[in-house]
Protein backbone atom coordinates (compact mmCIF):
# COMPACT_ATOMS: atom_id res chain seq x y z
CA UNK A 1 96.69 212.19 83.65
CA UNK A 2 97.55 213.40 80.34
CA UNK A 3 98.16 210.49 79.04
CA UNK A 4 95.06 208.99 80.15
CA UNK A 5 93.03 212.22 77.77
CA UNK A 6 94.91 211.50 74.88
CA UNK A 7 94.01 207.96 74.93
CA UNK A 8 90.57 209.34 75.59
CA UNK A 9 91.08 211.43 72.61
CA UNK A 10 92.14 208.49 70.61
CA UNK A 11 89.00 206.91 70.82
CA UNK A 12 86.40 209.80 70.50
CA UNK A 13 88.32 210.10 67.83
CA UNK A 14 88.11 206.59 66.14
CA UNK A 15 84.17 206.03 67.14
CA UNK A 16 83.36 209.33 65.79
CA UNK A 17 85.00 208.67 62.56
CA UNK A 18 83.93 204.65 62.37
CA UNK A 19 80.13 205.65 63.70
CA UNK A 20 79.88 201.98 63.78
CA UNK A 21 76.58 200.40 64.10
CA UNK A 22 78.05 197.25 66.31
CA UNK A 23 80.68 197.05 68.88
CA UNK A 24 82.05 193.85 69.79
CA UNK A 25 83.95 194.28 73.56
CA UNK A 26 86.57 191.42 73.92
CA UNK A 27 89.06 193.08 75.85
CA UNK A 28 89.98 192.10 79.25
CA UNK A 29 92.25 191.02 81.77
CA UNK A 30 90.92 187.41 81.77
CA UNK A 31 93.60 186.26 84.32
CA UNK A 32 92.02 185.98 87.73
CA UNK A 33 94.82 185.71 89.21
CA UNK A 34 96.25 189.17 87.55
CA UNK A 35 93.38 190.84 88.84
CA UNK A 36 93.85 189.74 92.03
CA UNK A 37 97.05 191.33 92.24
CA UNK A 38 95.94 194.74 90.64
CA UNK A 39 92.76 195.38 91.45
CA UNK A 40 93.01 198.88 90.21
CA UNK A 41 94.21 197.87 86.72
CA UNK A 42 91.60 194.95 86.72
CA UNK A 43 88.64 197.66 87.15
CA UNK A 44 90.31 200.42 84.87
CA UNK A 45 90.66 197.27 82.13
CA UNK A 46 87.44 195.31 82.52
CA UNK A 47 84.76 198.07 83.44
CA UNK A 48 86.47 201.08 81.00
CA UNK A 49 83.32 203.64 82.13
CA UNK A 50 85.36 206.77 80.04
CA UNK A 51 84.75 204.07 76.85
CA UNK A 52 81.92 203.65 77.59
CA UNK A 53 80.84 207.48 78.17
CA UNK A 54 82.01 207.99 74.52
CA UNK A 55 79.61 205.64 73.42
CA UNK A 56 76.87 206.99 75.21
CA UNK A 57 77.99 211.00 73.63
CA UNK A 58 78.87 209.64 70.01
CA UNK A 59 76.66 206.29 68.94
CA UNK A 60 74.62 205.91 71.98
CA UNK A 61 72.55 203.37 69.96
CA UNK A 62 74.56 200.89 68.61
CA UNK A 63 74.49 197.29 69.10
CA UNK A 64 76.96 196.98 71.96
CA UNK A 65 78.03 193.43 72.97
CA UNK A 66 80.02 192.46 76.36
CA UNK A 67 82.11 189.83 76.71
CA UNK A 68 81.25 189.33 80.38
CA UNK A 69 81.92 186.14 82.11
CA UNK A 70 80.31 182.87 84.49
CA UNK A 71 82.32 183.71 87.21
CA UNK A 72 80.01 186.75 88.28
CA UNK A 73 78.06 184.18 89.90
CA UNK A 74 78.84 182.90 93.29
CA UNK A 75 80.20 178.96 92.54
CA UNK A 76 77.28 177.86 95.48
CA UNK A 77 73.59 178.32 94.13
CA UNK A 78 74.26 175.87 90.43
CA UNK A 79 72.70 176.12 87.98
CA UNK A 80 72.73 179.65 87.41
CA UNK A 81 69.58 180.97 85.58
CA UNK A 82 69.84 184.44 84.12
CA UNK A 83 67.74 186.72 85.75
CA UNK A 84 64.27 186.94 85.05
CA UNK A 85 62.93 189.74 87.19
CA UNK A 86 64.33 193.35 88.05
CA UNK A 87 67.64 193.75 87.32
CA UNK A 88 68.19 194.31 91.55
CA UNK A 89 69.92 192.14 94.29
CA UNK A 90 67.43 189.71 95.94
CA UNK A 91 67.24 187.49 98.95
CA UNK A 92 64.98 185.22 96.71
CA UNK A 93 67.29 185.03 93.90
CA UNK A 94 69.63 182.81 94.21
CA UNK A 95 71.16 183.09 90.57
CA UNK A 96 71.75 187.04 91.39
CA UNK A 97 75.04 188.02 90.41
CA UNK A 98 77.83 187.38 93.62
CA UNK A 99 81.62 187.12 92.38
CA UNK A 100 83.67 185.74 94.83
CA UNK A 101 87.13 187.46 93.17
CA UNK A 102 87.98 190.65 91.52
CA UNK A 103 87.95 189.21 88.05
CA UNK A 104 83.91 188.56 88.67
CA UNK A 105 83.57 192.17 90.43
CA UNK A 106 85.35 194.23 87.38
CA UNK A 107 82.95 192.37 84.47
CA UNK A 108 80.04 192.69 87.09
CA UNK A 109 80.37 196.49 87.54
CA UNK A 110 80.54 196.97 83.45
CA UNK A 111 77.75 194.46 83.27
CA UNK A 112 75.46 197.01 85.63
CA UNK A 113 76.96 200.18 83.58
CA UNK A 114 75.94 198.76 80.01
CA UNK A 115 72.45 197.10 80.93
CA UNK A 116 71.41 200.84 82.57
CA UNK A 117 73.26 203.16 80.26
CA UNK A 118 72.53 201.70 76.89
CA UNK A 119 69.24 201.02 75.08
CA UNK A 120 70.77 198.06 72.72
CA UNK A 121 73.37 196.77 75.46
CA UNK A 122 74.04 193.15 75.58
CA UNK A 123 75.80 191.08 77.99
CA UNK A 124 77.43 187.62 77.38
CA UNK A 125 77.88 185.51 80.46
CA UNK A 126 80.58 182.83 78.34
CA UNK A 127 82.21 179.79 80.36
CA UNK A 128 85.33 178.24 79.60
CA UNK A 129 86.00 178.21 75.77
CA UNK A 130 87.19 175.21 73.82
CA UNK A 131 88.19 175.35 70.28
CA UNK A 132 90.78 174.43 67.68
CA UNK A 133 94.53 176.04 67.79
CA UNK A 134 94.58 179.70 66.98
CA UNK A 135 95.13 180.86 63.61
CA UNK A 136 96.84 184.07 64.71
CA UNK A 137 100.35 184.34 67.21
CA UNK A 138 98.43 183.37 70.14
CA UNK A 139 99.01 185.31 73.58
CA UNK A 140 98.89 181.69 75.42
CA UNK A 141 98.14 178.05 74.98
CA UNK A 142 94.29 176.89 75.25
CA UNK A 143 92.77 174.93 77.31
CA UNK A 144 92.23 171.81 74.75
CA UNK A 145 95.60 172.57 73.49
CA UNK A 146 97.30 172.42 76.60
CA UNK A 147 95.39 169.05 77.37
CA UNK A 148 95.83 167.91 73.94
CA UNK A 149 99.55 168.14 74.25
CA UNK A 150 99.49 167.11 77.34
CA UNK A 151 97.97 163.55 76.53
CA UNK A 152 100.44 163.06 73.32
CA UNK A 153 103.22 163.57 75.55
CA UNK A 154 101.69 161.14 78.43
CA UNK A 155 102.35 164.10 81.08
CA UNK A 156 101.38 163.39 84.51
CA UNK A 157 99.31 166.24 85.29
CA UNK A 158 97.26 167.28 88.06
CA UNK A 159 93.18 168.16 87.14
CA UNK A 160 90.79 169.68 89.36
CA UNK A 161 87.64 167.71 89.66
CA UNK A 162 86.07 170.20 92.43
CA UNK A 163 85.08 173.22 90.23
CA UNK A 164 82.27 172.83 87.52
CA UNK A 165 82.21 174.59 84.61
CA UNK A 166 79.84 175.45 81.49
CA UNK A 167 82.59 174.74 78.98
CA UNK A 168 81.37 175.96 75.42
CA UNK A 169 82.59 175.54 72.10
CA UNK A 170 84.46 178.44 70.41
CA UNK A 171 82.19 178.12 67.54
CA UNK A 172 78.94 178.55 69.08
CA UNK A 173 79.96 181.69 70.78
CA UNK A 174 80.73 183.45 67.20
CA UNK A 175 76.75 181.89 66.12
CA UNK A 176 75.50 183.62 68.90
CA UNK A 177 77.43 187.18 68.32
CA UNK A 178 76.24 186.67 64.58
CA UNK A 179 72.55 186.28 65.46
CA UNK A 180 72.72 188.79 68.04
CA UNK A 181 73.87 191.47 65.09
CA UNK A 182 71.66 189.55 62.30
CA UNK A 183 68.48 190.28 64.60
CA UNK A 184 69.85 193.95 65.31
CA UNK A 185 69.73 194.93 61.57
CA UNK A 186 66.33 192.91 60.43
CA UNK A 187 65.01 195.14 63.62
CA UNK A 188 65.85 198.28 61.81
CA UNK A 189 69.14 198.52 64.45
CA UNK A 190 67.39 198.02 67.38
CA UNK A 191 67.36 195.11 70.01
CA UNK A 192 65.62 197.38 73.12
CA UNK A 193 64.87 194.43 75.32
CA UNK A 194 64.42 194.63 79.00
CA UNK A 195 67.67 194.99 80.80
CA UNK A 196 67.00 191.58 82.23
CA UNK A 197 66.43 190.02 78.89
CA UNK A 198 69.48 191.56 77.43
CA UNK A 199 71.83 188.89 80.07
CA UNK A 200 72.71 185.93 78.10
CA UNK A 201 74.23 182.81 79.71
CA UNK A 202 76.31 181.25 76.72
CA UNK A 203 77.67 177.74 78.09
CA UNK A 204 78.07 174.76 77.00
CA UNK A 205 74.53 171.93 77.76
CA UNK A 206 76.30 170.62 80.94
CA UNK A 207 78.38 171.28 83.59
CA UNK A 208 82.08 169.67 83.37
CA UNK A 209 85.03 169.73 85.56
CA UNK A 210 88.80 170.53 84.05
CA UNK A 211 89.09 166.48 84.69
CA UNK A 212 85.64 165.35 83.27
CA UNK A 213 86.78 167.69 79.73
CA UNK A 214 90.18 165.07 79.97
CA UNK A 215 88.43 162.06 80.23
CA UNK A 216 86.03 163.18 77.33
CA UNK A 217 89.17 163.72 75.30
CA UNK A 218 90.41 160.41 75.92
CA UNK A 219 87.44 158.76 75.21
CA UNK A 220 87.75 160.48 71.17
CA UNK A 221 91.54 159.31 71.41
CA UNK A 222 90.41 155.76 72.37
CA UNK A 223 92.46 155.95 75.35
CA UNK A 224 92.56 154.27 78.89
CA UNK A 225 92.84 157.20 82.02
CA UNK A 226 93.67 156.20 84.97
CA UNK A 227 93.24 159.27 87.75
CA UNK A 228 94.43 158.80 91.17
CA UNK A 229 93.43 160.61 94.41
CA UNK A 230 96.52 162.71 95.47
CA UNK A 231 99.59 163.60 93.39
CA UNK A 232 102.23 160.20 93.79
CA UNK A 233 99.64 157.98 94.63
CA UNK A 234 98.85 156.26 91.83
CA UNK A 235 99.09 152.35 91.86
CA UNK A 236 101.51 150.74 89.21
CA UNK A 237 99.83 149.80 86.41
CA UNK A 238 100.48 148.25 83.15
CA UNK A 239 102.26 150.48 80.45
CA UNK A 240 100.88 151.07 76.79
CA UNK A 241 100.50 154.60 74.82
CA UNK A 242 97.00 153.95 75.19
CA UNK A 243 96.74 154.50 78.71
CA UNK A 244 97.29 158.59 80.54
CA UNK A 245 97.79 158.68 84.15
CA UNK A 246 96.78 162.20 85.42
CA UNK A 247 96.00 162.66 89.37
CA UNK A 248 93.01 164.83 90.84
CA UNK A 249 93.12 168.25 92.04
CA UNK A 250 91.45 169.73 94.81
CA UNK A 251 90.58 173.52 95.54
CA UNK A 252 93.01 174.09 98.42
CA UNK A 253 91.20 175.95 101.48
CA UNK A 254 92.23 179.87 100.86
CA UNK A 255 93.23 181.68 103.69
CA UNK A 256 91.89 185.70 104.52
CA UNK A 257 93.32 187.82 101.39
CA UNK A 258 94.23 184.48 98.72
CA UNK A 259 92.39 185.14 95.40
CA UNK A 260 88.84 182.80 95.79
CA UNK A 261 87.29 180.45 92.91
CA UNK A 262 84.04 179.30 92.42
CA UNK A 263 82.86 175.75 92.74
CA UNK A 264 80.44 174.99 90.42
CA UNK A 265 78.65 177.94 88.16
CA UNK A 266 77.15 175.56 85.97
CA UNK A 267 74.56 178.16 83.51
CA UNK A 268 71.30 177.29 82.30
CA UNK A 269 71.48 178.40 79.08
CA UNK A 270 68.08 177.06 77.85
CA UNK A 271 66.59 180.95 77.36
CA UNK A 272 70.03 181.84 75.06
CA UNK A 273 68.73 178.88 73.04
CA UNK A 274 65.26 179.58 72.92
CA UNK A 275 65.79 183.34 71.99
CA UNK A 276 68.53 183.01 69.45
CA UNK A 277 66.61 179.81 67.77
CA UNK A 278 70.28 177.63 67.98
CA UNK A 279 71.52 174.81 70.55
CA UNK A 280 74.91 174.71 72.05
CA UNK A 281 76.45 171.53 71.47
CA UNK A 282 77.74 168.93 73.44
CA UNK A 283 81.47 168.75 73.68
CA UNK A 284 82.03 165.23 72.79
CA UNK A 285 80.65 165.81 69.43
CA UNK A 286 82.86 169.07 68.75
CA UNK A 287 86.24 167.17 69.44
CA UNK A 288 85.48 165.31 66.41
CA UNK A 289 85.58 168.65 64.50
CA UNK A 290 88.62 169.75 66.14
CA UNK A 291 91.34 167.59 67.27
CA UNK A 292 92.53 166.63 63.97
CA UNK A 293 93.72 170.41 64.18
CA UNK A 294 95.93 170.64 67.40
């Protein structure tokens, strides 16, 4: 317990010093499946309420922006629209909030705390991420790095095909944080939108599985894939460094108690672009400005 003060402490401390006009949440346990197996820690990580108390006490109106995530929603009402009317559960509303895991659940409950505690509160539904190589000591691969080295090596991997997501460029997601704050400063520092209005899918224009964002890479690469059904079941084929063989992956079945993903929670994301004047772009063109750097 008295460790959990001082670190308390430590950041009364820090905002009361700072008094910063923005704060930009990234932290998280982004692992689903680390959250599945401490729920506690996920919650204590992902919804921080004592942080966000001390915002309330010491700059209770700042720009505060939430890394949240696509996987609040369900995976079985696509596309997800963010919500339009009162910020409540509906029978009508299909695109209402629903996580299926814990991961969802923790970014869900700081989602509710921010939207009805703060007055300038913003919430940033992001998909997947793609992006060039970090430029920092990363704390894991990437996605497109992974797959990138991946197809230079010829690996036979496994890809799922079955869940759908928004996958977004890197880049876009910093545009939209620096509008967000550009439009909180030529408004005086205030945003004070609607809690509704202040829920921002940020996604790439259409829905992709992990396999579809592989074949889109090979297409830039000028290379031949060749997927088959099941793991070893691939016919022989002709061999040639421009051809990757990669089989498909399928969501197993989870039993009672086995951590859940969802299917497809493809975002409409038409509103982000309309508000924040930009357009996300499509990921075949942003390969082009990024390969050439994994």
């Amino acid at each position: 317990m008295l460790l959990e003060v001082d670190r308390i402490d430590t950041v009364v401390t820090a905002i009361k010093n700072l008094q910063p006009d923005v704060i930009i949440h990234l932290a998280a346990i982004a692992s689903p499946a680390k959250c599945h197996q401490d729920q506690a820690k996920a919650l204590a990580v992902n919804a921080p309420l004592g942080f966000l108390e001390v915002v309330k006490q010491v700059v209770p109106e700042c720009l505060f922006i939430f890394s949240s995530t696509d996987m609040v929603y369900d995976g079985e009402h696509a596309p997800y629209a963010e919500q339009l009317e009162e910020y409540n559960q509906s029978d009508e509303c299909p695109s209402y909030p629903s996580p299926v895991n814990v991961y969802g659940e923790s970014k869900l409950t700081f989602e509710q705390s921010i939207l009805s505690e703060l007055p300038n509160g913003i919430v940033l539904r992001l998909s997947n991420m793609i992006g060039p190589p970090f430029v920092f000591q990363p704390a894991g691969e990437k996605f497109l790095q992974w797959l990138y080295n991946a197809y230079t090596h010829r690996s036979y991997i496994g890809l799922k095909d079955d869940e759908i997501r928004s996958f977004v460029a890197v880049d876009d997601v910093v545009i939209v944080i620096e509008k967000l704050t550009s439009m909180f400063f030529e408004r005086n520092s205030k945003i004070s939108w609607s809690p509704q209005h202040r829920v921002l899918n940020v996604g790439g224009p259409h829905g992709l599985s992990r396999l579809q964002v592989a074949e889109i890479l090979c297409q830039e690469m000028k290379c031949v894939m060749l997927a088959s059904e099941f793991e070893n079941n691939l016919q022989l084929v002709a061999e040639g460094e421009n051809v990757w063989k990669v089989y498909r992956l399928q969501t197993q079945n989870t039993q009672a108690g086995a951590l859940k993903s969802p299917k497809d929670i493809t975002m409409l994301v038409s509103r982000t672009e309309e508000m924040l004047e930009m357009r996300f772009r499509l990921l075949t063109h942003y390969f082009r400005d990024c390969l050439f750097v994994c």
